[in-house]
C-alpha atoms as a PDB file:
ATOM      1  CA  UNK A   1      48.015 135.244  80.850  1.00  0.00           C
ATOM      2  CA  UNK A   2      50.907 138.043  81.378  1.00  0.00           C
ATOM      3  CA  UNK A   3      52.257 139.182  78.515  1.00  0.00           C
ATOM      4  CA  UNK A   4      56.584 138.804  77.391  1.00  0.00           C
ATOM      5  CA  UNK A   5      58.349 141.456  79.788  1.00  0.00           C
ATOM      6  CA  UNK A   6      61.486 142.570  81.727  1.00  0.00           C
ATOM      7  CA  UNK A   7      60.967 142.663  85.910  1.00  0.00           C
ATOM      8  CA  UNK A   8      63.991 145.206  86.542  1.00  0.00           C
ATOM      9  CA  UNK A   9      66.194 144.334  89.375  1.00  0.00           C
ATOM     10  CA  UNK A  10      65.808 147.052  92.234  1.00  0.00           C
ATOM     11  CA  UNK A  11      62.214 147.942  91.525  1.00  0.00           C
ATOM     12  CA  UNK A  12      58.829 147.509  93.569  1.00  0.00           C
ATOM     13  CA  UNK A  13      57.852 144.483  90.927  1.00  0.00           C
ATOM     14  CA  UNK A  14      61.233 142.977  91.676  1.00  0.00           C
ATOM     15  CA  UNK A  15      60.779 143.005  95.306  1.00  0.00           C
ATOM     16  CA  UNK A  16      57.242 142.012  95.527  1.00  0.00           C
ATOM     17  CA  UNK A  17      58.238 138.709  92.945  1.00  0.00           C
ATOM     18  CA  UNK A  18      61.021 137.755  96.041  1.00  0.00           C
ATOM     19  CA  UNK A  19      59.095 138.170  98.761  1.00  0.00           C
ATOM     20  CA  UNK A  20      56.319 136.307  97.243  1.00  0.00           C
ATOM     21  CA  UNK A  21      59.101 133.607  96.366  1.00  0.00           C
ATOM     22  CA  UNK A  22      59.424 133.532  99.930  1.00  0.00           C
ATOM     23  CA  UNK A  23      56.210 132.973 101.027  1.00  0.00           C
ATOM     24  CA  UNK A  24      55.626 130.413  98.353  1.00  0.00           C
ATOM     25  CA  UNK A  25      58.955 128.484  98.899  1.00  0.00           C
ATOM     26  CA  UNK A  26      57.652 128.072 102.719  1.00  0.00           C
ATOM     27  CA  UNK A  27      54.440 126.354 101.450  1.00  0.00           C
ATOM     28  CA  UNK A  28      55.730 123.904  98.883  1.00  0.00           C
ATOM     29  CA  UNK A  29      58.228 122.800 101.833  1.00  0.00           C
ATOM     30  CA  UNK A  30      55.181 122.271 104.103  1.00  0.00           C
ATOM     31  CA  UNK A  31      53.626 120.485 100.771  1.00  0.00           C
ATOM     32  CA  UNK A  32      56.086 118.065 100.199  1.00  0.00           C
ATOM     33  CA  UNK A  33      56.520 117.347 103.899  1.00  0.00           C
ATOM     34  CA  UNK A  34      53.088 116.017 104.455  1.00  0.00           C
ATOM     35  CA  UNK A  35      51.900 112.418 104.368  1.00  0.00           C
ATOM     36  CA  UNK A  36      50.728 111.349 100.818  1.00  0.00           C
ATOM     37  CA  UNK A  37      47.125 110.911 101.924  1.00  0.00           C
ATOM     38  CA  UNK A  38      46.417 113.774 103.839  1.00  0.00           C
ATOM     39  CA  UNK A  39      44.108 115.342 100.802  1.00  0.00           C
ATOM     40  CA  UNK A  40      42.398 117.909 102.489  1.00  0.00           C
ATOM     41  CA  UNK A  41      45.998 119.491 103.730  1.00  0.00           C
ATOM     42  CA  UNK A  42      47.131 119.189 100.488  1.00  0.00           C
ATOM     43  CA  UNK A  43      44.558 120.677  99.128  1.00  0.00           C
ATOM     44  CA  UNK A  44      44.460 123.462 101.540  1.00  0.00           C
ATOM     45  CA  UNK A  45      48.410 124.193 100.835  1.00  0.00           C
ATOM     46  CA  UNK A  46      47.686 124.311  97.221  1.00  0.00           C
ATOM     47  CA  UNK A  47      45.379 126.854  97.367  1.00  0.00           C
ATOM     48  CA  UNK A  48      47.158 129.472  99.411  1.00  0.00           C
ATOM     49  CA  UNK A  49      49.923 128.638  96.362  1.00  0.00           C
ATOM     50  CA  UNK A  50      47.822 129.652  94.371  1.00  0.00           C
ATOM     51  CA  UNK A  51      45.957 132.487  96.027  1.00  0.00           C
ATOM     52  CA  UNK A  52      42.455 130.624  95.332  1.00  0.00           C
ATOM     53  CA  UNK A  53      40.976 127.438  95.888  1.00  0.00           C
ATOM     54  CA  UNK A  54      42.402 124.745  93.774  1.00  0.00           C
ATOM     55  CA  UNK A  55      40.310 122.922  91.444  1.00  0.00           C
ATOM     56  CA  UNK A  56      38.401 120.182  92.854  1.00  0.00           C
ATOM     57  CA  UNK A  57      39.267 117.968  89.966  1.00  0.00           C
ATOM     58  CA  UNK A  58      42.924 118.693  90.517  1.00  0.00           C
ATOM     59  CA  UNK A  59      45.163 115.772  91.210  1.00  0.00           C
ATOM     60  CA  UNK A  60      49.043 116.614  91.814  1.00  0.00           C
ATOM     61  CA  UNK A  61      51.444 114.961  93.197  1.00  0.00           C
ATOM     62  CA  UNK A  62      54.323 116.033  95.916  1.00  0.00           C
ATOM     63  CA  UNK A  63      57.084 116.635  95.822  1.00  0.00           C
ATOM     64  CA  UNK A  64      55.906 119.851  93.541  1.00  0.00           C
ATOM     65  CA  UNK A  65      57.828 123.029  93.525  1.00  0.00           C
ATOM     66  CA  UNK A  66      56.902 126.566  91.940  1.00  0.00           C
ATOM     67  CA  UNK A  67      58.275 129.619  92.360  1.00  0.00           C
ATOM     68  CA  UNK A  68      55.035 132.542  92.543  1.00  0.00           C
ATOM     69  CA  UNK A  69      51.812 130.412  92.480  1.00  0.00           C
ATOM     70  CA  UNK A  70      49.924 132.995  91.584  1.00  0.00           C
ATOM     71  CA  UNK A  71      50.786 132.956  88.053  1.00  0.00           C
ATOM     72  CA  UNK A  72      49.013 129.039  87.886  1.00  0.00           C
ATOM     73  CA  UNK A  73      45.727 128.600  86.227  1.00  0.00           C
ATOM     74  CA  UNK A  74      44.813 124.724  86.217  1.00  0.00           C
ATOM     75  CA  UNK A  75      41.836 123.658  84.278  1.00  0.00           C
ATOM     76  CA  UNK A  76      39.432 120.594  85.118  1.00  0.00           C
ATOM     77  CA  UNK A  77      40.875 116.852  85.418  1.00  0.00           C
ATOM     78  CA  UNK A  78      44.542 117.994  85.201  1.00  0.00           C
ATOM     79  CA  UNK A  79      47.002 114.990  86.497  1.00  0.00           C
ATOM     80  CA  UNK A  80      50.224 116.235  87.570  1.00  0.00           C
ATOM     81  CA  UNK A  81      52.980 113.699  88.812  1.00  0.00           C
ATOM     82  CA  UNK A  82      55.689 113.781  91.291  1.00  0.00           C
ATOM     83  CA  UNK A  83      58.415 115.815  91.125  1.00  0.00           C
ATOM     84  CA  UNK A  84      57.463 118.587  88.983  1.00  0.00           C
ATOM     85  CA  UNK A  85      58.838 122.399  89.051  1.00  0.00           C
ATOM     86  CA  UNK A  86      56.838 125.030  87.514  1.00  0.00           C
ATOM     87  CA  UNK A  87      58.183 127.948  87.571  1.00  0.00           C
ATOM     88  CA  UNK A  88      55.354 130.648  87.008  1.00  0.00           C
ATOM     89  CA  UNK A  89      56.372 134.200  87.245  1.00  0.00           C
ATOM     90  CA  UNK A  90      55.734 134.944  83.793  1.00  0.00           C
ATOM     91  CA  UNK A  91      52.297 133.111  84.132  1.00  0.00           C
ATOM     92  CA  UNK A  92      51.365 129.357  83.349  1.00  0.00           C
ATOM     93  CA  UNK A  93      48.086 128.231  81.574  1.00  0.00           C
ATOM     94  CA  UNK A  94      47.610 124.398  82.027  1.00  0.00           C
ATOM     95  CA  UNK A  95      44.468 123.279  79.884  1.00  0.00           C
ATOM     96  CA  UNK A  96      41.330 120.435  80.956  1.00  0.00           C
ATOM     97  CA  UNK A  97      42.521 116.944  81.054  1.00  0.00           C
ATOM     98  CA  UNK A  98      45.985 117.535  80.696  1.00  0.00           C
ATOM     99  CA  UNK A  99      48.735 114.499  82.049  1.00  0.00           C
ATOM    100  CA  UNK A 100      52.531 115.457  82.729  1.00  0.00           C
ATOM    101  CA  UNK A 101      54.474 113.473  83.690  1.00  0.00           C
ATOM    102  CA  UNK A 102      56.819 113.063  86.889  1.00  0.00           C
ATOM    103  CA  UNK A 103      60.185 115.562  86.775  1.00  0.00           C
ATOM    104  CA  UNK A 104      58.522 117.816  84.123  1.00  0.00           C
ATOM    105  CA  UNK A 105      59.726 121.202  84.258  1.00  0.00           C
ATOM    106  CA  UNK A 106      58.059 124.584  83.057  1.00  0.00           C
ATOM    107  CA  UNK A 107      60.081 127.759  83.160  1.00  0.00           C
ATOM    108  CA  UNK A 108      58.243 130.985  82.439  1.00  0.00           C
ATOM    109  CA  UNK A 109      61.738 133.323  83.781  1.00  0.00           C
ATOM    110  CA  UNK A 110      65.643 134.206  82.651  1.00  0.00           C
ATOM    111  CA  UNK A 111      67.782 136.568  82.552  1.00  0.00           C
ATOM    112  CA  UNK A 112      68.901 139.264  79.157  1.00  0.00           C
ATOM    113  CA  UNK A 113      70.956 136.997  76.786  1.00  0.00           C
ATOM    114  CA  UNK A 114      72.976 140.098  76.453  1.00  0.00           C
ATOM    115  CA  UNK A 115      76.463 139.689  79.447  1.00  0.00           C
ATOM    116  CA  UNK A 116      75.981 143.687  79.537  1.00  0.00           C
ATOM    117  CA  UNK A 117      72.257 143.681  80.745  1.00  0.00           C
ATOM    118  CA  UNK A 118      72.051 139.980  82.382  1.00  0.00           C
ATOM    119  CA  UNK A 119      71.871 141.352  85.743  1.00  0.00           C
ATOM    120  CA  UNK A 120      69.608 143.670  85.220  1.00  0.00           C
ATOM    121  CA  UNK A 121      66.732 141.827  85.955  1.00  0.00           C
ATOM    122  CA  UNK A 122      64.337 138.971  85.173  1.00  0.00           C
ATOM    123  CA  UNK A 123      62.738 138.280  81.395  1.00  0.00           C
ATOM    124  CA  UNK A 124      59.376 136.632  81.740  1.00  0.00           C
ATOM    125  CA  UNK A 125      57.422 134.971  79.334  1.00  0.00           C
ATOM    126  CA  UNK A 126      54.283 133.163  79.609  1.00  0.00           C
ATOM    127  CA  UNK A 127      53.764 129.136  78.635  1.00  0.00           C
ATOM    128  CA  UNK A 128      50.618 127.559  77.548  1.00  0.00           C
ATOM    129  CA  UNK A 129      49.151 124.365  77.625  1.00  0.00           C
ATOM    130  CA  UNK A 130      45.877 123.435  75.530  1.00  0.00           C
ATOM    131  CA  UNK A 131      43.839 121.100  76.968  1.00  0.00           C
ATOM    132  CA  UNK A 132      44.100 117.280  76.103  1.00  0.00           C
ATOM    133  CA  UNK A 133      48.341 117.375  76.430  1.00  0.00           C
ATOM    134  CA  UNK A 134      50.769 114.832  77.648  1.00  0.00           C
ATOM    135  CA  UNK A 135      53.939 115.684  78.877  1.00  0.00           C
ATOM    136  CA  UNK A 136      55.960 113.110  79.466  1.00  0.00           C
ATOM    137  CA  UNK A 137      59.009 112.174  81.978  1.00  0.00           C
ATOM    138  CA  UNK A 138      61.322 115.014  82.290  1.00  0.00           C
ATOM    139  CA  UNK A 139      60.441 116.944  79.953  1.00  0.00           C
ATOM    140  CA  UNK A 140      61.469 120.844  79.759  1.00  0.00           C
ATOM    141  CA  UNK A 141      59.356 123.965  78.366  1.00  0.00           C
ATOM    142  CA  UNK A 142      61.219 126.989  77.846  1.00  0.00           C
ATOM    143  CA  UNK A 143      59.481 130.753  78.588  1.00  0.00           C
ATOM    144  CA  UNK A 144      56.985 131.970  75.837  1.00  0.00           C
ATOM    145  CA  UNK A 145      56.346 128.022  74.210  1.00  0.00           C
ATOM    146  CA  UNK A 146      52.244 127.414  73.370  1.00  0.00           C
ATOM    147  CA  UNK A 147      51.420 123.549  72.776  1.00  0.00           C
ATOM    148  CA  UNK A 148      48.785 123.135  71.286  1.00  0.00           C
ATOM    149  CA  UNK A 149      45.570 121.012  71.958  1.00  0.00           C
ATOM    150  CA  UNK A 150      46.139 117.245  71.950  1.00  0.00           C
ATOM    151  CA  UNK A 151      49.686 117.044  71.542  1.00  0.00           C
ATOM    152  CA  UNK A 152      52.415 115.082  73.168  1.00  0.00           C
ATOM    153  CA  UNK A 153      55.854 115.700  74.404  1.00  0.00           C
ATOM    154  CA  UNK A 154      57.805 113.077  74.853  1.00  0.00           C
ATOM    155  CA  UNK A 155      60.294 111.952  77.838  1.00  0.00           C
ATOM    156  CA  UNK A 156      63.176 113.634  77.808  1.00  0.00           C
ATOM    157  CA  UNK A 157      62.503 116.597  75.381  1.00  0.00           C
ATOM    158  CA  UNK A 158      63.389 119.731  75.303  1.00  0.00           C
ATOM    159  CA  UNK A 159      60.341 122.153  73.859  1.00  0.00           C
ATOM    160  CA  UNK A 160      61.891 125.526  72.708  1.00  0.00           C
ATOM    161  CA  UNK A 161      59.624 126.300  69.941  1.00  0.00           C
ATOM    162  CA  UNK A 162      55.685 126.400  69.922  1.00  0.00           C
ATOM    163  CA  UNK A 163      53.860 122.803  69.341  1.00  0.00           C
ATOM    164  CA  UNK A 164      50.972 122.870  66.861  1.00  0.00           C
ATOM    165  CA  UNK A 165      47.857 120.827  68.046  1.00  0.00           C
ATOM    166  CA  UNK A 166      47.516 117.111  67.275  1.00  0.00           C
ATOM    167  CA  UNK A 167      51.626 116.764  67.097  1.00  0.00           C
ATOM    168  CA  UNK A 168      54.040 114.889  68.985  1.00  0.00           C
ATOM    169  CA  UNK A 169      57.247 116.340  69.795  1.00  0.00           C
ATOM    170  CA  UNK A 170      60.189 113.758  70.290  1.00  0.00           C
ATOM    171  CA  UNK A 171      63.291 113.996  72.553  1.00  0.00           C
ATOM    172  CA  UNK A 172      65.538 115.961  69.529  1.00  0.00           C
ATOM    173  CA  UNK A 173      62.839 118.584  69.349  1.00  0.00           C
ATOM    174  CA  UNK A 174      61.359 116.910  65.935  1.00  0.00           C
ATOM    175  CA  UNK A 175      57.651 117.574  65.503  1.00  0.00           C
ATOM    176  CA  UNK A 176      55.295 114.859  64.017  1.00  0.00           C
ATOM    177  CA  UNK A 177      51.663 116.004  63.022  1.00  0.00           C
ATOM    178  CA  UNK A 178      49.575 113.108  64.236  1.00  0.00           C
ATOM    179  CA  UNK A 179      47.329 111.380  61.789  1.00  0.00           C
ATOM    180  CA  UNK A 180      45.126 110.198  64.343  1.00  0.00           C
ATOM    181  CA  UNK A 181      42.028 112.178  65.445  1.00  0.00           C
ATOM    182  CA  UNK A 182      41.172 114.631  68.427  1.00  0.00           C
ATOM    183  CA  UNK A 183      39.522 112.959  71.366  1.00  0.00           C
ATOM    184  CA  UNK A 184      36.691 114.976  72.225  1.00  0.00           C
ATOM    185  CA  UNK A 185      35.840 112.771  75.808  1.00  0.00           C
ATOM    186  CA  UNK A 186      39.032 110.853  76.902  1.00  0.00           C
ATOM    187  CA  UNK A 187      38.201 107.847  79.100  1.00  0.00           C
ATOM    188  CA  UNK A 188      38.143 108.117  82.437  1.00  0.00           C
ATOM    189  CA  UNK A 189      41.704 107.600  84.540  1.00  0.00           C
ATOM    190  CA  UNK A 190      40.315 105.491  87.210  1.00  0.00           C
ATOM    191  CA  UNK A 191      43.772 105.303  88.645  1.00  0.00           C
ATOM    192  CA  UNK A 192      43.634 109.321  89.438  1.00  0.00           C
ATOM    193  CA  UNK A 193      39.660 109.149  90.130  1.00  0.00           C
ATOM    194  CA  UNK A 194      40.446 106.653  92.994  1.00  0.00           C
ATOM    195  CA  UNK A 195      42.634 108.952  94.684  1.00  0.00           C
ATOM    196  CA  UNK A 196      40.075 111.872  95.088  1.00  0.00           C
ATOM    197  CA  UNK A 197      37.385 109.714  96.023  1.00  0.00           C
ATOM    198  CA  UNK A 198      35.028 110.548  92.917  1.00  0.00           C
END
Protein backbone atom coordinates (compact mmCIF):
# COMPACT_ATOMS: atom_id res chain seq x y z
CA UNK A 1 0.00 0.00 0.00
CA UNK A 2 1.48 3.67 -0.91
CA UNK A 3 1.96 5.66 1.77
CA UNK A 4 -0.08 9.60 2.43
CA UNK A 5 1.73 11.98 -0.21
CA UNK A 6 1.59 15.07 -2.50
CA UNK A 7 1.95 14.17 -6.61
CA UNK A 8 3.14 17.86 -7.63
CA UNK A 9 1.54 19.23 -10.66
CA UNK A 10 4.25 19.61 -13.53
CA UNK A 11 6.44 16.74 -12.46
CA UNK A 12 7.38 13.24 -14.11
CA UNK A 13 4.92 11.47 -11.31
CA UNK A 14 2.24 13.91 -12.38
CA UNK A 15 2.51 13.11 -15.94
CA UNK A 16 2.96 9.46 -15.75
CA UNK A 17 -0.52 9.39 -13.21
CA UNK A 18 -2.42 11.23 -16.56
CA UNK A 19 -1.24 9.33 -19.07
CA UNK A 20 -1.92 6.24 -17.21
CA UNK A 21 -5.50 7.84 -16.57
CA UNK A 22 -5.63 7.72 -20.15
CA UNK A 23 -4.89 4.44 -20.88
CA UNK A 24 -7.07 3.21 -18.09
CA UNK A 25 -10.12 5.46 -18.94
CA UNK A 26 -9.93 3.69 -22.59
CA UNK A 27 -10.30 0.23 -20.94
CA UNK A 28 -13.11 0.75 -18.46
CA UNK A 29 -15.03 2.29 -21.64
CA UNK A 30 -14.31 -0.95 -23.55
CA UNK A 31 -15.42 -2.70 -20.03
CA UNK A 32 -18.61 -1.32 -19.66
CA UNK A 33 -19.37 -1.60 -23.37
CA UNK A 34 -19.27 -5.31 -23.52
CA UNK A 35 -22.13 -7.78 -23.21
CA UNK A 36 -22.73 -8.88 -19.53
CA UNK A 37 -21.73 -12.47 -20.23
CA UNK A 38 -18.78 -12.22 -22.13
CA UNK A 39 -16.50 -13.41 -18.91
CA UNK A 40 -13.44 -14.17 -20.46
CA UNK A 41 -13.35 -10.40 -22.12
CA UNK A 42 -14.12 -9.12 -19.02
CA UNK A 43 -11.78 -10.76 -17.43
CA UNK A 44 -9.13 -10.04 -19.88
CA UNK A 45 -9.99 -6.06 -19.63
CA UNK A 46 -9.66 -6.29 -15.96
CA UNK A 47 -6.43 -7.44 -15.92
CA UNK A 48 -4.66 -5.03 -18.21
CA UNK A 49 -6.55 -2.48 -15.45
CA UNK A 50 -4.84 -3.80 -13.28
CA UNK A 51 -1.48 -4.60 -14.79
CA UNK A 52 -1.86 -8.45 -13.68
CA UNK A 53 -4.22 -11.09 -13.99
CA UNK A 54 -7.29 -10.59 -11.98
CA UNK A 55 -8.21 -12.96 -9.39
CA UNK A 56 -9.98 -15.91 -10.52
CA UNK A 57 -12.41 -15.66 -7.68
CA UNK A 58 -13.14 -12.08 -8.64
CA UNK A 59 -16.68 -11.23 -9.50
CA UNK A 60 -17.39 -7.42 -10.54
CA UNK A 61 -19.81 -6.00 -12.13
CA UNK A 62 -19.88 -3.25 -15.17
CA UNK A 63 -20.39 -0.47 -15.38
CA UNK A 64 -17.01 -0.07 -13.07
CA UNK A 65 -14.82 2.92 -13.34
CA UNK A 66 -11.23 3.60 -11.76
CA UNK A 67 -8.93 5.99 -12.40
CA UNK A 68 -4.98 4.12 -12.31
CA UNK A 69 -5.71 0.36 -11.84
CA UNK A 70 -2.62 -0.28 -10.82
CA UNK A 71 -3.05 0.88 -7.40
CA UNK A 72 -5.98 -2.24 -6.94
CA UNK A 73 -5.15 -5.24 -4.93
CA UNK A 74 -8.38 -7.57 -4.72
CA UNK A 75 -8.25 -10.49 -2.45
CA UNK A 76 -10.14 -13.97 -2.95
CA UNK A 77 -14.14 -14.12 -3.31
CA UNK A 78 -14.50 -10.29 -3.51
CA UNK A 79 -18.20 -9.33 -4.99
CA UNK A 80 -18.27 -6.02 -6.44
CA UNK A 81 -21.65 -4.60 -7.90
CA UNK A 82 -22.57 -2.36 -10.66
CA UNK A 83 -21.75 0.94 -10.84
CA UNK A 84 -18.86 1.37 -8.68
CA UNK A 85 -15.87 4.09 -8.99
CA UNK A 86 -12.70 3.43 -7.31
CA UNK A 87 -10.53 5.78 -7.59
CA UNK A 88 -6.95 4.29 -6.79
CA UNK A 89 -4.07 6.56 -7.23
CA UNK A 90 -3.19 6.64 -3.75
CA UNK A 91 -3.56 2.75 -3.67
CA UNK A 92 -6.68 0.53 -2.69
CA UNK A 93 -6.48 -2.71 -0.55
CA UNK A 94 -9.83 -4.67 -0.85
CA UNK A 95 -9.69 -7.75 1.64
CA UNK A 96 -11.09 -11.83 0.99
CA UNK A 97 -14.77 -12.10 0.85
CA UNK A 98 -15.56 -8.65 0.82
CA UNK A 99 -19.40 -7.45 -0.74
CA UNK A 100 -19.96 -3.67 -1.85
CA UNK A 101 -22.52 -2.76 -2.97
CA UNK A 102 -23.75 -1.12 -6.39
CA UNK A 103 -22.74 2.94 -6.70
CA UNK A 104 -20.07 2.57 -3.94
CA UNK A 105 -17.40 4.96 -4.29
CA UNK A 106 -13.66 4.87 -3.00
CA UNK A 107 -11.51 7.93 -3.40
CA UNK A 108 -7.84 7.56 -2.57
CA UNK A 109 -7.00 11.52 -4.34
CA UNK A 110 -7.71 15.56 -3.66
CA UNK A 111 -6.36 18.44 -3.85
CA UNK A 112 -4.36 20.88 -0.66
CA UNK A 113 -7.29 22.14 1.53
CA UNK A 114 -5.21 25.23 1.57
CA UNK A 115 -6.88 27.94 -1.77
CA UNK A 116 -3.00 29.02 -1.91
CA UNK A 117 -1.55 25.48 -2.71
CA UNK A 118 -4.86 23.69 -4.22
CA UNK A 119 -3.46 23.68 -7.58
CA UNK A 120 -0.46 22.56 -6.88
CA UNK A 121 -1.04 19.13 -7.25
CA UNK A 122 -2.77 15.92 -6.14
CA UNK A 123 -2.86 14.60 -2.20
CA UNK A 124 -3.08 10.85 -2.14
CA UNK A 125 -3.90 8.68 0.50
CA UNK A 126 -4.36 5.08 0.61
CA UNK A 127 -7.89 3.16 1.74
CA UNK A 128 -8.15 -0.21 3.20
CA UNK A 129 -10.53 -2.79 3.36
CA UNK A 130 -10.17 -5.92 5.82
CA UNK A 131 -11.51 -8.85 4.67
CA UNK A 132 -15.15 -9.98 5.59
CA UNK A 133 -16.69 -6.09 4.81
CA UNK A 134 -19.95 -4.98 3.40
CA UNK A 135 -20.36 -1.88 1.82
CA UNK A 136 -23.51 -1.08 1.08
CA UNK A 137 -25.50 1.08 -1.72
CA UNK A 138 -23.76 4.26 -2.35
CA UNK A 139 -21.69 4.45 0.02
CA UNK A 140 -18.49 6.91 0.00
CA UNK A 141 -14.82 6.33 1.54
CA UNK A 142 -12.75 9.26 1.78
CA UNK A 143 -8.60 9.03 1.13
CA UNK A 144 -6.56 7.51 4.10
CA UNK A 145 -9.99 5.58 5.89
CA UNK A 146 -8.99 1.68 7.18
CA UNK A 147 -12.25 -0.50 7.95
CA UNK A 148 -11.64 -2.91 9.73
CA UNK A 149 -12.35 -6.75 9.46
CA UNK A 150 -16.05 -7.67 9.50
CA UNK A 151 -17.61 -4.46 9.53
CA UNK A 152 -20.44 -2.88 7.67
CA UNK A 153 -21.17 0.37 6.06
CA UNK A 154 -24.33 1.10 5.47
CA UNK A 155 -26.27 2.63 2.26
CA UNK A 156 -25.83 5.92 1.94
CA UNK A 157 -22.88 6.70 4.35
CA UNK A 158 -20.33 8.73 4.25
CA UNK A 159 -16.95 7.03 5.96
CA UNK A 160 -14.46 9.87 6.85
CA UNK A 161 -12.92 8.39 9.82
CA UNK A 162 -11.31 4.82 10.26
CA UNK A 163 -13.94 1.83 11.13
CA UNK A 164 -12.81 -0.53 13.90
CA UNK A 165 -13.47 -4.30 13.11
CA UNK A 166 -16.79 -5.95 14.00
CA UNK A 167 -18.69 -2.30 13.75
CA UNK A 168 -21.32 -1.01 11.66
CA UNK A 169 -21.20 2.40 10.47
CA UNK A 170 -24.70 4.05 9.73
CA UNK A 171 -25.64 6.73 7.14
CA UNK A 172 -24.74 9.88 9.86
CA UNK A 173 -21.29 8.43 10.26
CA UNK A 174 -22.32 6.80 13.86
CA UNK A 175 -20.29 3.71 14.67
CA UNK A 176 -21.92 0.67 16.46
CA UNK A 177 -19.48 -2.12 17.81
CA UNK A 178 -21.33 -5.28 16.91
CA UNK A 179 -22.10 -7.73 19.62
CA UNK A 180 -22.30 -10.48 17.35
CA UNK A 181 -19.26 -12.68 16.54
CA UNK A 182 -16.61 -12.85 13.60
CA UNK A 183 -17.46 -15.32 10.90
CA UNK A 184 -14.50 -17.24 10.30
CA UNK A 185 -16.14 -19.25 6.89
CA UNK A 186 -19.12 -17.19 5.51
CA UNK A 187 -21.53 -19.34 3.49
CA UNK A 188 -21.20 -19.65 0.17
CA UNK A 189 -23.01 -16.82 -2.29
CA UNK A 190 -24.37 -19.19 -4.74
CA UNK A 191 -25.85 -16.25 -6.53
CA UNK A 192 -22.08 -14.92 -7.41
CA UNK A 193 -20.69 -18.71 -7.67
CA UNK A 194 -23.25 -19.26 -10.53
CA UNK A 195 -21.94 -16.55 -12.51
CA UNK A 196 -18.25 -17.82 -12.71
CA UNK A 197 -19.19 -21.21 -13.29
CA UNK A 198 -17.57 -22.72 -9.97
Amino acid sequence: MREKGLIPRGTAASRAVTARTQVVMELTSELNHLRHGDLEARQELLSRILGRPAPATLTLYPPFYCDHGLGLEFGERVFVNQNCSFYDIGGIRIGDRTMIGPGVTLATAGHPVDPTGRFDGITTAPIDIGPNVWIGANATVVPGVRIGEGSVVAAGALVTRDVPANCVVSSAGHIERRTSAPVDHPPQQDGHRRERGR
